[in-house]
PDB file of N, CA and C in Angstrom:
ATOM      1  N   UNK A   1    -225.145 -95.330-117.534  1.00  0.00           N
ATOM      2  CA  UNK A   1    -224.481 -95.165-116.262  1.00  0.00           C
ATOM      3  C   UNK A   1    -223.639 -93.902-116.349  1.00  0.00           C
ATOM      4  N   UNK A   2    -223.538 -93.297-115.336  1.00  0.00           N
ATOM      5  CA  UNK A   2    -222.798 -91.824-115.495  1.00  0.00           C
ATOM      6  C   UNK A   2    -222.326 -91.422-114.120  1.00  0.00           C
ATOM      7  N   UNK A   3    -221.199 -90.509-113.983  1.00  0.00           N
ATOM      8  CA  UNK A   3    -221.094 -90.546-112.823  1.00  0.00           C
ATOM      9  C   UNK A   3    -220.810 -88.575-112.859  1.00  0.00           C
ATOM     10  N   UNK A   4    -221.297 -87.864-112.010  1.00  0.00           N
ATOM     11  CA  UNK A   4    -221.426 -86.640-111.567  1.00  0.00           C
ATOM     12  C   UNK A   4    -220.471 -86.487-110.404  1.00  0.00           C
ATOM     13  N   UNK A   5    -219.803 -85.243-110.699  1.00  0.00           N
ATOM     14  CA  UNK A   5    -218.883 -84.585-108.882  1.00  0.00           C
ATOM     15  C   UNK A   5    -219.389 -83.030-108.754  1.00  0.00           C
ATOM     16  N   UNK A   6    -219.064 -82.920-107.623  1.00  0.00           N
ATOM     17  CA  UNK A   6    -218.891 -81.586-107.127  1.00  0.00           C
ATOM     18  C   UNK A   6    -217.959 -80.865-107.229  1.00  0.00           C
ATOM     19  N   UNK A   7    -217.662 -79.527-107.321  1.00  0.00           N
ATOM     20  CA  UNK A   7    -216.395 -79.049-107.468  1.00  0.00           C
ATOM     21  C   UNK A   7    -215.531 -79.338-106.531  1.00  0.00           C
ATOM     22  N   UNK A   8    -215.544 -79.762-105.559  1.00  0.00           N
ATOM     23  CA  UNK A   8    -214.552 -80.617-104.281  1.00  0.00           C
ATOM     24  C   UNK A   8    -214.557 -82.221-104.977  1.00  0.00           C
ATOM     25  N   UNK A   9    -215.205 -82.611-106.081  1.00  0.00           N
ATOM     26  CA  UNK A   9    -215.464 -84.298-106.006  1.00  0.00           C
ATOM     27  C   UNK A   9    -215.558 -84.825-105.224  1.00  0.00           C
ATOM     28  N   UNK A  10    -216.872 -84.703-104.330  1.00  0.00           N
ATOM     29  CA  UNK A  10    -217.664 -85.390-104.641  1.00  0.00           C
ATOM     30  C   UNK A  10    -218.207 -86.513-104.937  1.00  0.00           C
ATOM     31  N   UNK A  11    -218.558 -87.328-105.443  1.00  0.00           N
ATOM     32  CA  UNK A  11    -218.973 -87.899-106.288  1.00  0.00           C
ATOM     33  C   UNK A  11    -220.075 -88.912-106.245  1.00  0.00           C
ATOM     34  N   UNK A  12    -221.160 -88.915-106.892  1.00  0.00           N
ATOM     35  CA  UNK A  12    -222.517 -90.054-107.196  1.00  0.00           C
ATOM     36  C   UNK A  12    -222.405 -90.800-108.771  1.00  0.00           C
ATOM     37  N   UNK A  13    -222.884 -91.938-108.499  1.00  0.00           N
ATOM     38  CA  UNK A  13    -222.899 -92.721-109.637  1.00  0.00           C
ATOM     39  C   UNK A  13    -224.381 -93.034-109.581  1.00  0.00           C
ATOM     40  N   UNK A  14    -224.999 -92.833-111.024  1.00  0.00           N
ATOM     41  CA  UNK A  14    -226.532 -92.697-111.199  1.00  0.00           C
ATOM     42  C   UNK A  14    -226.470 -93.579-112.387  1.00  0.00           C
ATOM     43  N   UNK A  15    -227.893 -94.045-112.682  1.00  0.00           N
ATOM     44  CA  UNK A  15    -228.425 -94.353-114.078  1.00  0.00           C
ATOM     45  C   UNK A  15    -229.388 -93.902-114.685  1.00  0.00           C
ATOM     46  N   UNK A  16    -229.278 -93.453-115.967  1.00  0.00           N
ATOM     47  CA  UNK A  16    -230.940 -93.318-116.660  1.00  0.00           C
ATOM     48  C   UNK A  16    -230.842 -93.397-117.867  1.00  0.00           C
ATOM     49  N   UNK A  17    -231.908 -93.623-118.558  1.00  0.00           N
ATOM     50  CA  UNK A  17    -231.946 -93.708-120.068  1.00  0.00           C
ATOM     51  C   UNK A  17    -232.303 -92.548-120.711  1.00  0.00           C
ATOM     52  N   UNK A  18    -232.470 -91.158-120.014  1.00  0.00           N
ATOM     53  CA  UNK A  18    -232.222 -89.890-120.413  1.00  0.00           C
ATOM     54  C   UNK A  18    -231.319 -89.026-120.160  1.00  0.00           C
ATOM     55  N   UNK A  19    -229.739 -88.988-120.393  1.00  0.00           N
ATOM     56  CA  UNK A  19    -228.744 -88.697-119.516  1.00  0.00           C
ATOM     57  C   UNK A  19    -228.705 -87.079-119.410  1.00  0.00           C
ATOM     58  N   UNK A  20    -228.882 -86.656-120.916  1.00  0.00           N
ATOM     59  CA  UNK A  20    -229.304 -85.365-120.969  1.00  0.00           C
ATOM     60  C   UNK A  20    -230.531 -84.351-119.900  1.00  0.00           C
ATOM     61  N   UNK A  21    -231.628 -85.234-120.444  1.00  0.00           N
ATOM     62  CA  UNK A  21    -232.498 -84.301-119.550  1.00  0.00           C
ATOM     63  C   UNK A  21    -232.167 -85.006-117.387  1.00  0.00           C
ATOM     64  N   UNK A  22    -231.454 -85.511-117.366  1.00  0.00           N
ATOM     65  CA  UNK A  22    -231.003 -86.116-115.635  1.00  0.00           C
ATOM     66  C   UNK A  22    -229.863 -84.874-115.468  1.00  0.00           C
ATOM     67  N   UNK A  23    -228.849 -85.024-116.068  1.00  0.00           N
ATOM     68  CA  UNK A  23    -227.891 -83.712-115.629  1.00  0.00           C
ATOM     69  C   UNK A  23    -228.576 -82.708-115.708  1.00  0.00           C
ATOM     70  N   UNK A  24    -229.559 -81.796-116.723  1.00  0.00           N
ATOM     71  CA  UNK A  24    -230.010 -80.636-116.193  1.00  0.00           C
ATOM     72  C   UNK A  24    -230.725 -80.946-115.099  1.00  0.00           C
ATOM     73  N   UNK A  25    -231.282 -81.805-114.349  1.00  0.00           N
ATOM     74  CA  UNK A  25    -232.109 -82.207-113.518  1.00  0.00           C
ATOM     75  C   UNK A  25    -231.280 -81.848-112.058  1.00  0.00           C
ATOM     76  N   UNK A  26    -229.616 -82.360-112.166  1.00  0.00           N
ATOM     77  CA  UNK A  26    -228.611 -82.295-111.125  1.00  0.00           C
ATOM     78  C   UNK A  26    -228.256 -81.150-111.637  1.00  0.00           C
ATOM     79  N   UNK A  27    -228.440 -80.143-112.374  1.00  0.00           N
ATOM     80  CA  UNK A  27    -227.481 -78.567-112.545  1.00  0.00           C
ATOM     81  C   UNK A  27    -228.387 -77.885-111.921  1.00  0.00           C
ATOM     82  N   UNK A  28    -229.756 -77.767-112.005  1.00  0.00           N
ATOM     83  CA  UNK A  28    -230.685 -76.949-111.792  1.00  0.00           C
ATOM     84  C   UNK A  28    -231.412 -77.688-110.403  1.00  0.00           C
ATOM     85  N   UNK A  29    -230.601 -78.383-109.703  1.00  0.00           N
ATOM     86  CA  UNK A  29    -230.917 -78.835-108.319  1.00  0.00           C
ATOM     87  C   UNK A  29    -232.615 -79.300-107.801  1.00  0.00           C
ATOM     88  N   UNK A  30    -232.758 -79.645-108.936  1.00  0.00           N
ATOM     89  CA  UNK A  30    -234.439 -80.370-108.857  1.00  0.00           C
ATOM     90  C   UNK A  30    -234.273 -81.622-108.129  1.00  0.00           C
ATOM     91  N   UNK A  31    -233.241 -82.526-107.993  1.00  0.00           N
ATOM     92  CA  UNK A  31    -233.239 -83.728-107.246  1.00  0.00           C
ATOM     93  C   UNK A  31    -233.141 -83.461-106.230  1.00  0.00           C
ATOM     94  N   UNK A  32    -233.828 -83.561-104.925  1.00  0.00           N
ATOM     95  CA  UNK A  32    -233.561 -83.195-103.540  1.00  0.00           C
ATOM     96  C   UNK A  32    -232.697 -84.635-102.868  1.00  0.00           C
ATOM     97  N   UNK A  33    -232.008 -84.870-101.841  1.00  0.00           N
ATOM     98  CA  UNK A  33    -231.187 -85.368-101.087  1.00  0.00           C
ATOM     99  C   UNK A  33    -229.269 -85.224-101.749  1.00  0.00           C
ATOM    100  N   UNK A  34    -228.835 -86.454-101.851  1.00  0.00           N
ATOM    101  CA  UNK A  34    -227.287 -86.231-101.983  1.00  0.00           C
ATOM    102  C   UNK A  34    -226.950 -84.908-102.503  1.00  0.00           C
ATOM    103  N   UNK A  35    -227.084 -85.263-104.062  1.00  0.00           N
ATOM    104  CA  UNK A  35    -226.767 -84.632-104.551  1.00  0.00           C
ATOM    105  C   UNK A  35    -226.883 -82.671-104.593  1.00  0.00           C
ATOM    106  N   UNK A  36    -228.047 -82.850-104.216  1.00  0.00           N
ATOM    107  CA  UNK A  36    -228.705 -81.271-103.670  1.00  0.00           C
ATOM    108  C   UNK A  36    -227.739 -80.693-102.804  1.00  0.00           C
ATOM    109  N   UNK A  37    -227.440 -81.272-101.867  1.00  0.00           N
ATOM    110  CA  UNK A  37    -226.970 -81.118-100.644  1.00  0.00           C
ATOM    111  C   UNK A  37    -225.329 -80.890-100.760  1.00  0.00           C
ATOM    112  N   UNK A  38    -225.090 -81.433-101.646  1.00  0.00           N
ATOM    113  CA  UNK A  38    -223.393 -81.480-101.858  1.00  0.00           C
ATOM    114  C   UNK A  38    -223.572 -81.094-103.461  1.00  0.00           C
ATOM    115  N   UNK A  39    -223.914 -80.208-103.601  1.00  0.00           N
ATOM    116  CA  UNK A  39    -224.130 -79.680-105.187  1.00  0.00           C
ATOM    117  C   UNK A  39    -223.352 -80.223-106.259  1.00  0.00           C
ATOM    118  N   UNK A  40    -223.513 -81.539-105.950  1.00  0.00           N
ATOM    119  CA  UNK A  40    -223.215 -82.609-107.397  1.00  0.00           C
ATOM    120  C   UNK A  40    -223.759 -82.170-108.700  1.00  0.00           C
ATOM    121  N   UNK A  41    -222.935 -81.242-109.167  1.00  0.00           N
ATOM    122  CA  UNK A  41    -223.313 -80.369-110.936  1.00  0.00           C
ATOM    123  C   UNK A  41    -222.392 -80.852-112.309  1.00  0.00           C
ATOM    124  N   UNK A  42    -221.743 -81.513-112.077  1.00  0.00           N
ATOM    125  CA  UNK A  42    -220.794 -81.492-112.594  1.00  0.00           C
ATOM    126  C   UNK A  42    -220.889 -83.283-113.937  1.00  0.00           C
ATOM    127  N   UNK A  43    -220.980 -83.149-114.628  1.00  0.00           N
ATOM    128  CA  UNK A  43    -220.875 -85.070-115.744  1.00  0.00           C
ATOM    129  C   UNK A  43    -219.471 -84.885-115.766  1.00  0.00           C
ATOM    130  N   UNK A  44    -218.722 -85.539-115.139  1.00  0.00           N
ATOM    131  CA  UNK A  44    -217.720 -86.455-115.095  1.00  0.00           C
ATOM    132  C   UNK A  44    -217.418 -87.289-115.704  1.00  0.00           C
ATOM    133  N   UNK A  45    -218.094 -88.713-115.648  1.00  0.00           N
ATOM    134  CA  UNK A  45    -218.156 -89.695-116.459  1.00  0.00           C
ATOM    135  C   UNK A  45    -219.666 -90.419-116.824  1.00  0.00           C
ATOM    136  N   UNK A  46    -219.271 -91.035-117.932  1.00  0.00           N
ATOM    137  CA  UNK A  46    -220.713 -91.596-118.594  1.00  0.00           C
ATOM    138  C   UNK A  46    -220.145 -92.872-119.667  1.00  0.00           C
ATOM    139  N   UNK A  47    -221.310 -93.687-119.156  1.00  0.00           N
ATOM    140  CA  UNK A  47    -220.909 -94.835-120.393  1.00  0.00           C
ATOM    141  C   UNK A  47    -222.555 -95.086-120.919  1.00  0.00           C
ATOM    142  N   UNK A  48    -222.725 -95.324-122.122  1.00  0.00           N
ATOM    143  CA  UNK A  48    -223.873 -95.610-122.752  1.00  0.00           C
ATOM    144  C   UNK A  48    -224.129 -96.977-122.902  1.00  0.00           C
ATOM    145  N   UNK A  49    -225.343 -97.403-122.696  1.00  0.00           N
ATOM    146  CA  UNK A  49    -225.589 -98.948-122.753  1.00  0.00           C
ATOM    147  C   UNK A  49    -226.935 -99.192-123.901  1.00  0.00           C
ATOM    148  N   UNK A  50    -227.152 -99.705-124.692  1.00  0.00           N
ATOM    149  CA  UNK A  50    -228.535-100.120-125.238  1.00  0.00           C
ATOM    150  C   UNK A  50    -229.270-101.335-124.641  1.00  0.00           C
ATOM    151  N   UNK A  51    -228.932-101.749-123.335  1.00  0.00           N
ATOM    152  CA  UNK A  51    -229.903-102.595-122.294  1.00  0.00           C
ATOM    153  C   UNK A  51    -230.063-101.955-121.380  1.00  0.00           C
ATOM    154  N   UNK A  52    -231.106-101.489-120.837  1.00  0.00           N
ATOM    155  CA  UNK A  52    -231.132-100.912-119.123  1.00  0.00           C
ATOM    156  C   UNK A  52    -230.509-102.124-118.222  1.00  0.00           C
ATOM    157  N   UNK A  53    -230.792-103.329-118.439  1.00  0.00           N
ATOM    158  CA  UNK A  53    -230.238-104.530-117.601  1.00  0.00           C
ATOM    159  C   UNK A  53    -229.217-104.227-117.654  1.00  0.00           C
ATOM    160  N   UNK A  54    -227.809-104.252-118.501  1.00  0.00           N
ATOM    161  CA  UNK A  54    -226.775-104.032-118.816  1.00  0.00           C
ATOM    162  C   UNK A  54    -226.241-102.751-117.740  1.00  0.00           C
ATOM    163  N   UNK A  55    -226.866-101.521-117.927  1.00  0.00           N
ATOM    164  CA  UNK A  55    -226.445-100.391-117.141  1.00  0.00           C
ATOM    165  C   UNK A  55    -226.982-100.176-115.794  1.00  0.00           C
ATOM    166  N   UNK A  56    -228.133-100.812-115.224  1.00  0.00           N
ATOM    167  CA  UNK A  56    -228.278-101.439-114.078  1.00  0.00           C
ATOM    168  C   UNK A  56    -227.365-102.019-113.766  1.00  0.00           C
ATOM    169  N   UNK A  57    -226.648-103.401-114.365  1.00  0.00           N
ATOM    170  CA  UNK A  57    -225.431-103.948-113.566  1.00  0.00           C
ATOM    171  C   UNK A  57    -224.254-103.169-113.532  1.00  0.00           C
ATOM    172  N   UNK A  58    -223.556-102.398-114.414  1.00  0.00           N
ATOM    173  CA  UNK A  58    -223.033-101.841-114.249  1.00  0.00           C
ATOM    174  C   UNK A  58    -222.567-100.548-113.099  1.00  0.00           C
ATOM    175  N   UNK A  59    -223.777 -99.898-112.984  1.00  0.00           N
ATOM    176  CA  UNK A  59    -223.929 -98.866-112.068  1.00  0.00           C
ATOM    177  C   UNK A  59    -223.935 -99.567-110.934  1.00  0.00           C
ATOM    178  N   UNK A  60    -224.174-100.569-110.509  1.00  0.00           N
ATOM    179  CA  UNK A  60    -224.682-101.533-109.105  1.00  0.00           C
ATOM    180  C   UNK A  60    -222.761-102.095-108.897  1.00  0.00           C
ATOM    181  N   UNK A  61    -222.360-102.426-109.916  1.00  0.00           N
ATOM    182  CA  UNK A  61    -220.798-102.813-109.368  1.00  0.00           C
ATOM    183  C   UNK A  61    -220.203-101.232-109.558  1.00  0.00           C
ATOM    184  N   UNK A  62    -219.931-100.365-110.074  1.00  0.00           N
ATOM    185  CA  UNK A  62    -219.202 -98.789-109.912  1.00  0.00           C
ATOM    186  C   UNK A  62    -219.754 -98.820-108.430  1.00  0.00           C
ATOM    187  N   UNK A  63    -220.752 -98.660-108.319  1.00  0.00           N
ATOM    188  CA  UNK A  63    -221.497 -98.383-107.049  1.00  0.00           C
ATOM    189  C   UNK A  63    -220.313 -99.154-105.865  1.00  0.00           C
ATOM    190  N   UNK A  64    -220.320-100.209-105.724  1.00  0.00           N
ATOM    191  CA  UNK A  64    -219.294-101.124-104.597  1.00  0.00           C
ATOM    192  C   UNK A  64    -218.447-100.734-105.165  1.00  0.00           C
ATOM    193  N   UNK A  65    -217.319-100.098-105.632  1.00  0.00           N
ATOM    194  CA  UNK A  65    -215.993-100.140-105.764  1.00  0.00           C
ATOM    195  C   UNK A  65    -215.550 -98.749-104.712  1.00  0.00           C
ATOM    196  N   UNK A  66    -214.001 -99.111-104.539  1.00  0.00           N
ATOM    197  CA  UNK A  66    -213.706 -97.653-103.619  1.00  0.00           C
ATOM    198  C   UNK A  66    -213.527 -96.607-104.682  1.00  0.00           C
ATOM    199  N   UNK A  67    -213.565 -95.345-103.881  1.00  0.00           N
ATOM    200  CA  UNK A  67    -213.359 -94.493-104.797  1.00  0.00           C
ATOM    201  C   UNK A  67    -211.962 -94.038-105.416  1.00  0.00           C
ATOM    202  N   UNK A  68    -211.215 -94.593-104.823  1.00  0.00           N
ATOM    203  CA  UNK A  68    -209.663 -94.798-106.061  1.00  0.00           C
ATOM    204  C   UNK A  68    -210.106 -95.621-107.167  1.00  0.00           C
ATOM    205  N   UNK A  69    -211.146 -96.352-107.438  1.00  0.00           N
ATOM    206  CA  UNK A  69    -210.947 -96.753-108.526  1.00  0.00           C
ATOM    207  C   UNK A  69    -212.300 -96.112-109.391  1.00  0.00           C
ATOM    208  N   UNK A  70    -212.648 -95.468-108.552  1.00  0.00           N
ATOM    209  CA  UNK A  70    -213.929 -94.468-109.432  1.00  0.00           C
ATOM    210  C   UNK A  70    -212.897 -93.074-109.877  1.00  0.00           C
ATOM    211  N   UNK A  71    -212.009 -93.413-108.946  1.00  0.00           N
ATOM    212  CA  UNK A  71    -211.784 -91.934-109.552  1.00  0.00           C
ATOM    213  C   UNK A  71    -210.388 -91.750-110.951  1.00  0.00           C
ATOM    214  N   UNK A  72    -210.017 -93.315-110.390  1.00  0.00           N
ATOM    215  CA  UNK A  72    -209.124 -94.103-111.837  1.00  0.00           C
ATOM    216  C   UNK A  72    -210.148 -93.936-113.225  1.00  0.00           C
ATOM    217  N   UNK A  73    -211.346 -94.470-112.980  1.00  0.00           N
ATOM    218  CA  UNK A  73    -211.754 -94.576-113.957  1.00  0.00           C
ATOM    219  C   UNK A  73    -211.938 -93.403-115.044  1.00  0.00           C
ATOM    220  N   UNK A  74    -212.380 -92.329-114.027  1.00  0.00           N
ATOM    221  CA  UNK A  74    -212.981 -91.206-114.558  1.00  0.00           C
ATOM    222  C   UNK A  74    -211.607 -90.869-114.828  1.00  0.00           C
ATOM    223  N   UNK A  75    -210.517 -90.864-114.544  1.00  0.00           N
ATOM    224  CA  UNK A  75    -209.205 -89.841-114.969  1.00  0.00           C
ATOM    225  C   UNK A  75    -208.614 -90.732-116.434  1.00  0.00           C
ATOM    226  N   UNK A  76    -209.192 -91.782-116.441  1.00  0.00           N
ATOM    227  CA  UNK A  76    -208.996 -92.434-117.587  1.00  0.00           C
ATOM    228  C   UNK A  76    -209.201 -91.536-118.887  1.00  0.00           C
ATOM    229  N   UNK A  77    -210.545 -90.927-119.139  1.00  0.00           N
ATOM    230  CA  UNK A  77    -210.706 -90.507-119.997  1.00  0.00           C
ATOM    231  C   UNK A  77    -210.940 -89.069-119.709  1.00  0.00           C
ATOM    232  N   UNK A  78    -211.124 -88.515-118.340  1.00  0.00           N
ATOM    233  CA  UNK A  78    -211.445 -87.090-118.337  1.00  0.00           C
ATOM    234  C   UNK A  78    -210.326 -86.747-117.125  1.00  0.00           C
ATOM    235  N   UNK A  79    -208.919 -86.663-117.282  1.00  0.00           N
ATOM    236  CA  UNK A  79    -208.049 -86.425-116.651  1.00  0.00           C
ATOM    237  C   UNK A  79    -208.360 -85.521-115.636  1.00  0.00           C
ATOM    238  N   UNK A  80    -208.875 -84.018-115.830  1.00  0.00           N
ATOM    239  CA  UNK A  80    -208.628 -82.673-115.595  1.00  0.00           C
ATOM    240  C   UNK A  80    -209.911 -82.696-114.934  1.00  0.00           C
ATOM    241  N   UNK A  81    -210.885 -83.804-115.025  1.00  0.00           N
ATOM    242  CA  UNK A  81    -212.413 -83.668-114.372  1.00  0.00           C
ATOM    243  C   UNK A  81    -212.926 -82.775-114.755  1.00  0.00           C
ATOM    244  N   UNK A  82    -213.151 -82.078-116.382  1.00  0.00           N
ATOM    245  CA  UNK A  82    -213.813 -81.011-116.502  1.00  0.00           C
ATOM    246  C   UNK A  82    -215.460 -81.785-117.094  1.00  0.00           C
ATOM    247  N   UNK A  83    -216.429 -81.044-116.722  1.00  0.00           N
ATOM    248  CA  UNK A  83    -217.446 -81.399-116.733  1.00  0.00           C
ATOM    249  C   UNK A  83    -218.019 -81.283-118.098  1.00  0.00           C
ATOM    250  N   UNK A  84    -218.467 -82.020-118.471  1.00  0.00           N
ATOM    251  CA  UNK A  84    -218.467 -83.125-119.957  1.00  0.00           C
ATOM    252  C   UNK A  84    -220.032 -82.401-120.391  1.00  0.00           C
ATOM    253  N   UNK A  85    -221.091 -81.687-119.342  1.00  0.00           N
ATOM    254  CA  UNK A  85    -221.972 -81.133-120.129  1.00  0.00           C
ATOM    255  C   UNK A  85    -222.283 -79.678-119.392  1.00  0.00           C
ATOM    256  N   UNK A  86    -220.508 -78.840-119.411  1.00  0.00           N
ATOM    257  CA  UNK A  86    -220.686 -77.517-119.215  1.00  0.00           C
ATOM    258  C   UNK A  86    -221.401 -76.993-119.696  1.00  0.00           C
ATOM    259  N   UNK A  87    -222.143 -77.105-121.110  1.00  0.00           N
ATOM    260  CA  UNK A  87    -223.165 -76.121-122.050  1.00  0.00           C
ATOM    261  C   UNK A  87    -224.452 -76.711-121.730  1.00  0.00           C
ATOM    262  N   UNK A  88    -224.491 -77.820-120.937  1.00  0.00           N
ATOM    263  CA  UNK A  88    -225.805 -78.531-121.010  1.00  0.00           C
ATOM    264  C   UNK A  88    -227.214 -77.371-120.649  1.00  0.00           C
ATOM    265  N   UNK A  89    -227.726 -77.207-120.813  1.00  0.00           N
ATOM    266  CA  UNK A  89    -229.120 -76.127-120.505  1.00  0.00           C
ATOM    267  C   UNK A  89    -228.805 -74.663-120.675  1.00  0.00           C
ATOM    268  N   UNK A  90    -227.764 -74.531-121.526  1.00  0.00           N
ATOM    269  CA  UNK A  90    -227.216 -73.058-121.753  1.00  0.00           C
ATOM    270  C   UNK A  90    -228.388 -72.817-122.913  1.00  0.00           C
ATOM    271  N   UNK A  91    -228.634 -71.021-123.277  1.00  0.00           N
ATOM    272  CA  UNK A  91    -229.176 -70.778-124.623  1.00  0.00           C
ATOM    273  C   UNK A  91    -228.642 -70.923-125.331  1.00  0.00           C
ATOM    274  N   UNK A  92    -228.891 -71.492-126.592  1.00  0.00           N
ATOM    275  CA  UNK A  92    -228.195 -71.605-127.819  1.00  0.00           C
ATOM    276  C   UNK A  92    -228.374 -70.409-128.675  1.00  0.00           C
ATOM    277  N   UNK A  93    -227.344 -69.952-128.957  1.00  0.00           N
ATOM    278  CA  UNK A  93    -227.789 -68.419-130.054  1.00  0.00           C
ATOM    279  C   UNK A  93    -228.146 -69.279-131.751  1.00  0.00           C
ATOM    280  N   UNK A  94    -229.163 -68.497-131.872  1.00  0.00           N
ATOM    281  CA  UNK A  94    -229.546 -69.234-133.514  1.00  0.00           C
ATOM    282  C   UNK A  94    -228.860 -68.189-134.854  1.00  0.00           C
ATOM    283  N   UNK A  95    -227.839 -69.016-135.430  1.00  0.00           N
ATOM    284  CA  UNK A  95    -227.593 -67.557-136.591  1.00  0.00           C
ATOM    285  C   UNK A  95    -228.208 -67.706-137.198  1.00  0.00           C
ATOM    286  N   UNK A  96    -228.101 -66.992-138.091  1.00  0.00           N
ATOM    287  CA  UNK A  96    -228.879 -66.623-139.421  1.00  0.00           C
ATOM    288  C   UNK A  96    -227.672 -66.659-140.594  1.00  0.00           C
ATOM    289  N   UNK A  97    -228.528 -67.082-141.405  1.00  0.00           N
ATOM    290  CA  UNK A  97    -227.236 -67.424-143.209  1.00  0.00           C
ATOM    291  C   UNK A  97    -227.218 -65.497-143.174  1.00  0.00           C
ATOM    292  N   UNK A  98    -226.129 -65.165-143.754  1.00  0.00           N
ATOM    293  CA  UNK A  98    -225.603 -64.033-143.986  1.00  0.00           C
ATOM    294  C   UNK A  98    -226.072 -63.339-144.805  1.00  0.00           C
ATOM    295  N   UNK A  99    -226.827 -62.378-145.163  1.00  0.00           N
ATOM    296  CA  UNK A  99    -227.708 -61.863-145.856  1.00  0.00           C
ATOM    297  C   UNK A  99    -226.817 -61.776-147.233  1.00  0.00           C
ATOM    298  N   UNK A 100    -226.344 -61.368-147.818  1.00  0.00           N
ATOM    299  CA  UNK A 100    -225.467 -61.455-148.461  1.00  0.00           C
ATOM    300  C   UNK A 100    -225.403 -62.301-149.663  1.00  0.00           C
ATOM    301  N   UNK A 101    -225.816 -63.610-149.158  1.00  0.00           N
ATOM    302  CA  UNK A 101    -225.900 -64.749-149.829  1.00  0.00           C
ATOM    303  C   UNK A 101    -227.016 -65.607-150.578  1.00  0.00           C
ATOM    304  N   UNK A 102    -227.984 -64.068-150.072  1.00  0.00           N
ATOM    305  CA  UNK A 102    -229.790 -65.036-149.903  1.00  0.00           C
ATOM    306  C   UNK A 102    -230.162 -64.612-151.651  1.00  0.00           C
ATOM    307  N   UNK A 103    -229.971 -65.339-152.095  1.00  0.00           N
ATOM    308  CA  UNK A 103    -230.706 -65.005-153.462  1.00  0.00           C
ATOM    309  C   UNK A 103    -232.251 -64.235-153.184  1.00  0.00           C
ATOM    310  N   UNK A 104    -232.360 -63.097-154.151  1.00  0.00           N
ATOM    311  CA  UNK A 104    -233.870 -62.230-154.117  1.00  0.00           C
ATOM    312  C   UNK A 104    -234.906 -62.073-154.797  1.00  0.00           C
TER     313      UNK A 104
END
């Protein structure tokens, strides 16, 4: 269960059992409706479950609650609302061991 905002917040509460490849999915605006539309980019919050049943119910009650208490929740642990997978689909630079060190 995870929940995404917009830089106004926004906010959608989603589920999947790939959380990684779903946020690049919402950064790179491949999901068409809500979120597209109100450029929901942002992981906010996320809780991990090892039952889909489990995070199905979960997401289904976040889902009915008002959003003072979605937005309690999320300030619980991410006060400042900074988005939890800013690097998500960035390039990664690959180093290299320091030449220096490479036995010859």
């Amino acid at each position: 269960m995870y929940m995404m905002a917009s830089r106004s917040r926004v906010l959608y509460v989603g589920m999947t059992g790939f959380l990684h490849s779903r946020v690049l999915q919402h950064k790179s605006g491949e999901i068409e409706g809500f979120t597209k539309r109100y450029n929901i980019t942002r992981l906010v919050y996320y809780e991990p479950y090892k039952y889909v049943k489990n995070a199905i119910a979960r997401e289904t009650e976040v889902k009915k609650w008002y959003r003072a208490k979605k937005v309690a929740l999320i300030e619980g642990v991410n006060p400042t609302w900074e988005d939890l997978a800013a690097d998500c689909g960035k390039r990664a630079e690959l180093r290299t061991a320091d030449s220096s060190l490479r036995s010859e």
